[in-house]
C-alpha atoms as a PDB file:
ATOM      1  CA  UNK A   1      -7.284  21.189  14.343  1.00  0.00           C
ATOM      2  CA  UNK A   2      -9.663  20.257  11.669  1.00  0.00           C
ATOM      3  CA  UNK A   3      -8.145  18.920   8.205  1.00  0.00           C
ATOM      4  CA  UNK A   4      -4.738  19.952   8.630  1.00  0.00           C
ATOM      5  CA  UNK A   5      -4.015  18.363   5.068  1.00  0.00           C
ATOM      6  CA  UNK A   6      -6.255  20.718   3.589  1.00  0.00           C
ATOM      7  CA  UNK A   7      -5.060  23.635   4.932  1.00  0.00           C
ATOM      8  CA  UNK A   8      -1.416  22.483   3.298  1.00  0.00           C
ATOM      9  CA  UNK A   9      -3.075  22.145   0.050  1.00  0.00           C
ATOM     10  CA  UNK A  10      -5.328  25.315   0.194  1.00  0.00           C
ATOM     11  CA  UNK A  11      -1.511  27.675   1.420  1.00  0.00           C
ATOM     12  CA  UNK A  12       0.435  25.321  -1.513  1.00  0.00           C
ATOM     13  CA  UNK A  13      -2.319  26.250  -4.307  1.00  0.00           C
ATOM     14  CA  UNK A  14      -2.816  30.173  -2.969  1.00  0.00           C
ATOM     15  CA  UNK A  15       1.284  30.000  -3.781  1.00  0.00           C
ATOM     16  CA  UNK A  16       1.040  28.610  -7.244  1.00  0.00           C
ATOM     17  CA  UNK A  17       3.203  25.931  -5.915  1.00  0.00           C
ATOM     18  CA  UNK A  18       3.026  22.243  -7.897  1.00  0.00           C
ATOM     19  CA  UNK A  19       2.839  19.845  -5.119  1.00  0.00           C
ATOM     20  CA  UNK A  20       2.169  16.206  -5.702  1.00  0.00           C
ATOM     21  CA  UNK A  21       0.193  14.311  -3.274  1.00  0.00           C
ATOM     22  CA  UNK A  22       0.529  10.099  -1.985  1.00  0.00           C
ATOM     23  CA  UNK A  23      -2.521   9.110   0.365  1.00  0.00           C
ATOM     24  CA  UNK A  24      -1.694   6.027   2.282  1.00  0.00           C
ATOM     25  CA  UNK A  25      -2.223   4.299   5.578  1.00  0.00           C
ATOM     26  CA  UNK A  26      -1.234   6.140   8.795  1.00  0.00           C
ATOM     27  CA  UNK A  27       2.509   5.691   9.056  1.00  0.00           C
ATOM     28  CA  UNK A  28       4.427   6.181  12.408  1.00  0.00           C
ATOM     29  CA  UNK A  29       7.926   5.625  11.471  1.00  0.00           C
ATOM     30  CA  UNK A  30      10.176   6.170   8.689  1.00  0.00           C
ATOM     31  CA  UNK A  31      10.569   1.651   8.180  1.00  0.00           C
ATOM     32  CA  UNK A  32       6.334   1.744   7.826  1.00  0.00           C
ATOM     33  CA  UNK A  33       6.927   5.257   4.595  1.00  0.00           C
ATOM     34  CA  UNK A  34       9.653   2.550   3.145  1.00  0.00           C
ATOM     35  CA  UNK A  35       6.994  -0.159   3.155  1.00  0.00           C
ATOM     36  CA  UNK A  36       4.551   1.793   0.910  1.00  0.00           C
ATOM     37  CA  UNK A  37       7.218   2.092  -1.759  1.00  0.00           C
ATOM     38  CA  UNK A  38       7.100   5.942  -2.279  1.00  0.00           C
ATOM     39  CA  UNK A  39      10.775   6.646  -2.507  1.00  0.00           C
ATOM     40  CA  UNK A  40      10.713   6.961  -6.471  1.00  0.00           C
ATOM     41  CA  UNK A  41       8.369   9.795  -6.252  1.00  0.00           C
ATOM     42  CA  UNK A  42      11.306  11.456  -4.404  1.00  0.00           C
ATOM     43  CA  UNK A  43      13.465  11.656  -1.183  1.00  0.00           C
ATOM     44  CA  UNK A  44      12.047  11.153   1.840  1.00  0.00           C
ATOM     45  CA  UNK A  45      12.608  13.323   4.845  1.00  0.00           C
ATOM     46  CA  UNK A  46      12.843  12.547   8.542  1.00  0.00           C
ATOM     47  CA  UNK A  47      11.701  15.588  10.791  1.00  0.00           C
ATOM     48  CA  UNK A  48      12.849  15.744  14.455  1.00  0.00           C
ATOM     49  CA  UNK A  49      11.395  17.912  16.876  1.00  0.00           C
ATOM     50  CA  UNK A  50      13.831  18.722  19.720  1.00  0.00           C
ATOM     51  CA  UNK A  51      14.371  20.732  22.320  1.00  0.00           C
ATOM     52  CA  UNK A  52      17.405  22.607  24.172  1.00  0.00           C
ATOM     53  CA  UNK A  53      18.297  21.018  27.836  1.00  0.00           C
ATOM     54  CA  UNK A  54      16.504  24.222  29.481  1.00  0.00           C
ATOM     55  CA  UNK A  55      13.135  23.749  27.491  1.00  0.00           C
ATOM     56  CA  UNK A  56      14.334  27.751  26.143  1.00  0.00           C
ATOM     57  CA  UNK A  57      14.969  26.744  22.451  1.00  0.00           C
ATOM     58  CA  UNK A  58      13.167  24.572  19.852  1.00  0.00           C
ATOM     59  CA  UNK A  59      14.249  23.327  17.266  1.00  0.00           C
ATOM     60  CA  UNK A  60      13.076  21.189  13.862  1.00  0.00           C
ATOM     61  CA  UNK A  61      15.325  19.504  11.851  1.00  0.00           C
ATOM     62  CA  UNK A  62      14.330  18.542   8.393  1.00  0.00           C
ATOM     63  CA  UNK A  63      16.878  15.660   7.005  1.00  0.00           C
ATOM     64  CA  UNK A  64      17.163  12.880   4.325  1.00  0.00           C
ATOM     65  CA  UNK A  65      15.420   9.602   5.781  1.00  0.00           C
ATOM     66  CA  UNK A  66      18.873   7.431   5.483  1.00  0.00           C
ATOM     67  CA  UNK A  67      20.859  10.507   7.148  1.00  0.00           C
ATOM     68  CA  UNK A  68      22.484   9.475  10.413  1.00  0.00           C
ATOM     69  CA  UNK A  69      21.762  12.062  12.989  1.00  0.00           C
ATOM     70  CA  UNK A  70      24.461  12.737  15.934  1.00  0.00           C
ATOM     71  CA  UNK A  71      22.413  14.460  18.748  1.00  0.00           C
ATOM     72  CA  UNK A  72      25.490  15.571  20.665  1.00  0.00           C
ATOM     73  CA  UNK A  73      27.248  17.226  17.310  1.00  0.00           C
ATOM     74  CA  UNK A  74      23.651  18.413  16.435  1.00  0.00           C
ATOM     75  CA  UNK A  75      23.627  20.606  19.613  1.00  0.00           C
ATOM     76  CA  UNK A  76      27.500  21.723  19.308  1.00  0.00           C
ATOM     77  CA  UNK A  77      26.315  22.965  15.565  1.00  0.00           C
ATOM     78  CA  UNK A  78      23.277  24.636  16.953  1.00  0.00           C
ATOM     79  CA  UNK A  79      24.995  26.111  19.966  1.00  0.00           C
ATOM     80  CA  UNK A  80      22.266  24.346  21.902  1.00  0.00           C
ATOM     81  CA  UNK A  81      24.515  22.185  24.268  1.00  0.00           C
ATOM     82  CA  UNK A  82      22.455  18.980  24.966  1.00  0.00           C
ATOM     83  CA  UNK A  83      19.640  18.082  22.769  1.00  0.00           C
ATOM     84  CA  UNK A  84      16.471  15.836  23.425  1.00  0.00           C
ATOM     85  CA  UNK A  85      13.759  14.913  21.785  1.00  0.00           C
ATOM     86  CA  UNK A  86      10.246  17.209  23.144  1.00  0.00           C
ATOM     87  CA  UNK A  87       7.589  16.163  24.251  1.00  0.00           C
ATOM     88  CA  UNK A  88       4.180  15.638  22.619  1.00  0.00           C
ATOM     89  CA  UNK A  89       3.027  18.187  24.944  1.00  0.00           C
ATOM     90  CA  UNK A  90       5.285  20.404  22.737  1.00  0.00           C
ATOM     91  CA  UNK A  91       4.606  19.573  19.640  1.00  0.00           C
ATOM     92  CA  UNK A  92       1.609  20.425  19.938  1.00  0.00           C
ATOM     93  CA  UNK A  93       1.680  23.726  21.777  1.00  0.00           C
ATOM     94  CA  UNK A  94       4.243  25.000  19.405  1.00  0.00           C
ATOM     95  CA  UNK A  95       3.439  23.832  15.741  1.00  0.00           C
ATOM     96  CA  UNK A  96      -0.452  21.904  16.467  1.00  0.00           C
ATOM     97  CA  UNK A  97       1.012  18.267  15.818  1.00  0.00           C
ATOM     98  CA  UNK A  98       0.538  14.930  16.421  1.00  0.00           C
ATOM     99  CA  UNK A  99       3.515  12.664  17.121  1.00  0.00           C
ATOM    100  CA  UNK A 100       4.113  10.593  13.625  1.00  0.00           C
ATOM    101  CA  UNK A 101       3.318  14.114  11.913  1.00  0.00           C
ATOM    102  CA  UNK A 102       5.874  16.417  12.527  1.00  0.00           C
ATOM    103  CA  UNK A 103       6.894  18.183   9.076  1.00  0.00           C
ATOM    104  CA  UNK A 104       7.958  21.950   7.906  1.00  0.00           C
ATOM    105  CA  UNK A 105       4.702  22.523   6.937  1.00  0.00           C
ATOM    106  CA  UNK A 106       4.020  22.502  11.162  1.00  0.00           C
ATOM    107  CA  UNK A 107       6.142  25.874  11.106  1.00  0.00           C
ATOM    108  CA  UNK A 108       2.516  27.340   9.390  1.00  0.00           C
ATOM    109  CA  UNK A 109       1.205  27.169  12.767  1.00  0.00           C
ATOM    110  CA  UNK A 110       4.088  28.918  15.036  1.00  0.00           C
ATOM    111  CA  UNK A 111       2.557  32.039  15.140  1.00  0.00           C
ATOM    112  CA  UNK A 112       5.203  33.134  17.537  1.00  0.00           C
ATOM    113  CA  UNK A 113       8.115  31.697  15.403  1.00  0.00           C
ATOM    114  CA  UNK A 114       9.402  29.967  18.981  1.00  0.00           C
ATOM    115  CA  UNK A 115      10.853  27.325  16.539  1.00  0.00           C
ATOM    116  CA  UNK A 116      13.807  27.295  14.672  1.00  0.00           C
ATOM    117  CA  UNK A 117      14.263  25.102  11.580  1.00  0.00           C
ATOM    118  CA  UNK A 118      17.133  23.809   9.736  1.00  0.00           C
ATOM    119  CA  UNK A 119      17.543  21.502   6.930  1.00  0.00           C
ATOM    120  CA  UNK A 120      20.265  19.515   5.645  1.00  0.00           C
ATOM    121  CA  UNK A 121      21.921  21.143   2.993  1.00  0.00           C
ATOM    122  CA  UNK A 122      21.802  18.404   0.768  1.00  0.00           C
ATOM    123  CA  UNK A 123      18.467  18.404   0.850  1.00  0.00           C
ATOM    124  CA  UNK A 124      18.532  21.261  -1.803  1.00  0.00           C
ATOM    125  CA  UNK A 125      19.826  19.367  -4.568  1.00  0.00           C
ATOM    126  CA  UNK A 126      17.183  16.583  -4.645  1.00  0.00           C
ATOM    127  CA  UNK A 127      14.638  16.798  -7.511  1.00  0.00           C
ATOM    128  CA  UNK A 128      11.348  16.745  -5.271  1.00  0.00           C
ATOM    129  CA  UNK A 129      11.289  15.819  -1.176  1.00  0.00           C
ATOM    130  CA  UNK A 130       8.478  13.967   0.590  1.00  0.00           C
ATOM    131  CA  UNK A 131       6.897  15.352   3.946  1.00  0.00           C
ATOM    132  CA  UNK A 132       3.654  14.859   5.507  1.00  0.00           C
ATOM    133  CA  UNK A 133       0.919  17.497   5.132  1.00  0.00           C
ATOM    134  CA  UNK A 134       0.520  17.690   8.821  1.00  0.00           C
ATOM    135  CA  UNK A 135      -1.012  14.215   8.960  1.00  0.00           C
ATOM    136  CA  UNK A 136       0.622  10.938   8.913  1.00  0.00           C
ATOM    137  CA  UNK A 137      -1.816   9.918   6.176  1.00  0.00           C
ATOM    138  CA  UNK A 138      -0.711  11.434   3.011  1.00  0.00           C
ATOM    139  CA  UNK A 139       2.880  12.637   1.438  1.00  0.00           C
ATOM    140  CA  UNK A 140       3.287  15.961  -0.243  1.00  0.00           C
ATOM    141  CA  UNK A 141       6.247  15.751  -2.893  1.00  0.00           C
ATOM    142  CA  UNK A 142       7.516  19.340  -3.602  1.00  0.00           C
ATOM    143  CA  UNK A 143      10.811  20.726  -4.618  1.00  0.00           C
ATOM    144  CA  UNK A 144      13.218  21.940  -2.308  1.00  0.00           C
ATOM    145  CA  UNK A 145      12.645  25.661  -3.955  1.00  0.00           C
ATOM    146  CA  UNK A 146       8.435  25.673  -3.393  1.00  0.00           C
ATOM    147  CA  UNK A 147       9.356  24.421   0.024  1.00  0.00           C
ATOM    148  CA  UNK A 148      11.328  27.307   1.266  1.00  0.00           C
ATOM    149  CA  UNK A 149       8.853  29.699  -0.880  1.00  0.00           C
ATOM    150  CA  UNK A 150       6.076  28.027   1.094  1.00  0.00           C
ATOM    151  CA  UNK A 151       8.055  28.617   4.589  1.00  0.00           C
ATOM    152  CA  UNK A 152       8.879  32.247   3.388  1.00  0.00           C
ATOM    153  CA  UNK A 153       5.412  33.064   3.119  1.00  0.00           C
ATOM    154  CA  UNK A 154       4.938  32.175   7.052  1.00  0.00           C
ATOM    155  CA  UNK A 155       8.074  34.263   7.332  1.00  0.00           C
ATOM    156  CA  UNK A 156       9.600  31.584   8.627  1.00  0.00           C
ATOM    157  CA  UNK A 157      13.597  31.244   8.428  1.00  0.00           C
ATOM    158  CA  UNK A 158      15.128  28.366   6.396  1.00  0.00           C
ATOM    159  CA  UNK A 159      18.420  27.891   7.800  1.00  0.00           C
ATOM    160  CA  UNK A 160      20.702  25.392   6.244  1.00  0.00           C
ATOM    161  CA  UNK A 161      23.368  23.261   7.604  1.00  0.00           C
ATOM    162  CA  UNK A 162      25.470  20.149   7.093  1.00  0.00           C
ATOM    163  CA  UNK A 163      24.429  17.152   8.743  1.00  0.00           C
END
């Protein structure tokens, strides 16, 4: 898809929703977003994309970078049984991304809502988050509030849970 970014920013300003935006060198792991020194601007979030052992249900899971995530309890939570990581192949069919780009603002392009999201409860207490418009290039830094407004408008469900 052409300028993902820009689609971000164009559904963020249609919203009235104050967004503050870091460009910086690709970045492919959450070690390479500490090395650019952004986490004043506001917590960083790790996204995994993962999927049930059938392939059935998807799942993305928005969490604090330093959060410790325990696959196994993960899928007992979820009632997903065994979780895995999916594939690229996936990530693209369902939300049009690139490994090393997987955010909440991906859910913009599951049309067919085949992928359920959850965030770390915590997450909703921090002054301003950092996620990737889509690209690996740049960091959008938004409150937890304009976030789930943003996901709203794709009538998308923000489900919280305790990681």
């Amino acid at each position: 898809m052409e300028n993902q970014k820009q689609r971000v920013y164009d559904a963020l300003d249609k919203l009235g929703i104050k967004y503050e935006v870091v460009e910086h060198e690709p970045v492919h792991t959450m070690e390479d977003m500490d090395r650019l020194g952004l986490p004043e601007k506001g917590t960083l979030c790790k996204n995994l994309f993962l999927r049930d052992s059938k392939g059935k249900r998807h799942f993305l899971v928005t969490a604090d970078e330093k959060t410790k995530i325990d696959l196994k309890a993960l899928g007992r939570t979820l009632g997903a049984g065994t979780l895995s990581f999916a594939s690229e192949e996936r990530l693209e069919k369902y939300l049009g991304l690139k490994q090393g780009s997987v955010s909440p603002f991906g859910l913009m392009n599951d049309t067919d809502h085949a992928v359920e999201f959850f965030i770390d409860k915590s997450l909703s207490r921090c002054k301003s988050l950092g996620i990737h418009p889509l690209e690996n290039t740049a960091t959008v830094f938004l409150s937890f509030k304009d976030l789930d407004k943003f996901l709203w408008n794709f009538d998308v469900d923000v489900i919280k849970i305790k990681l």
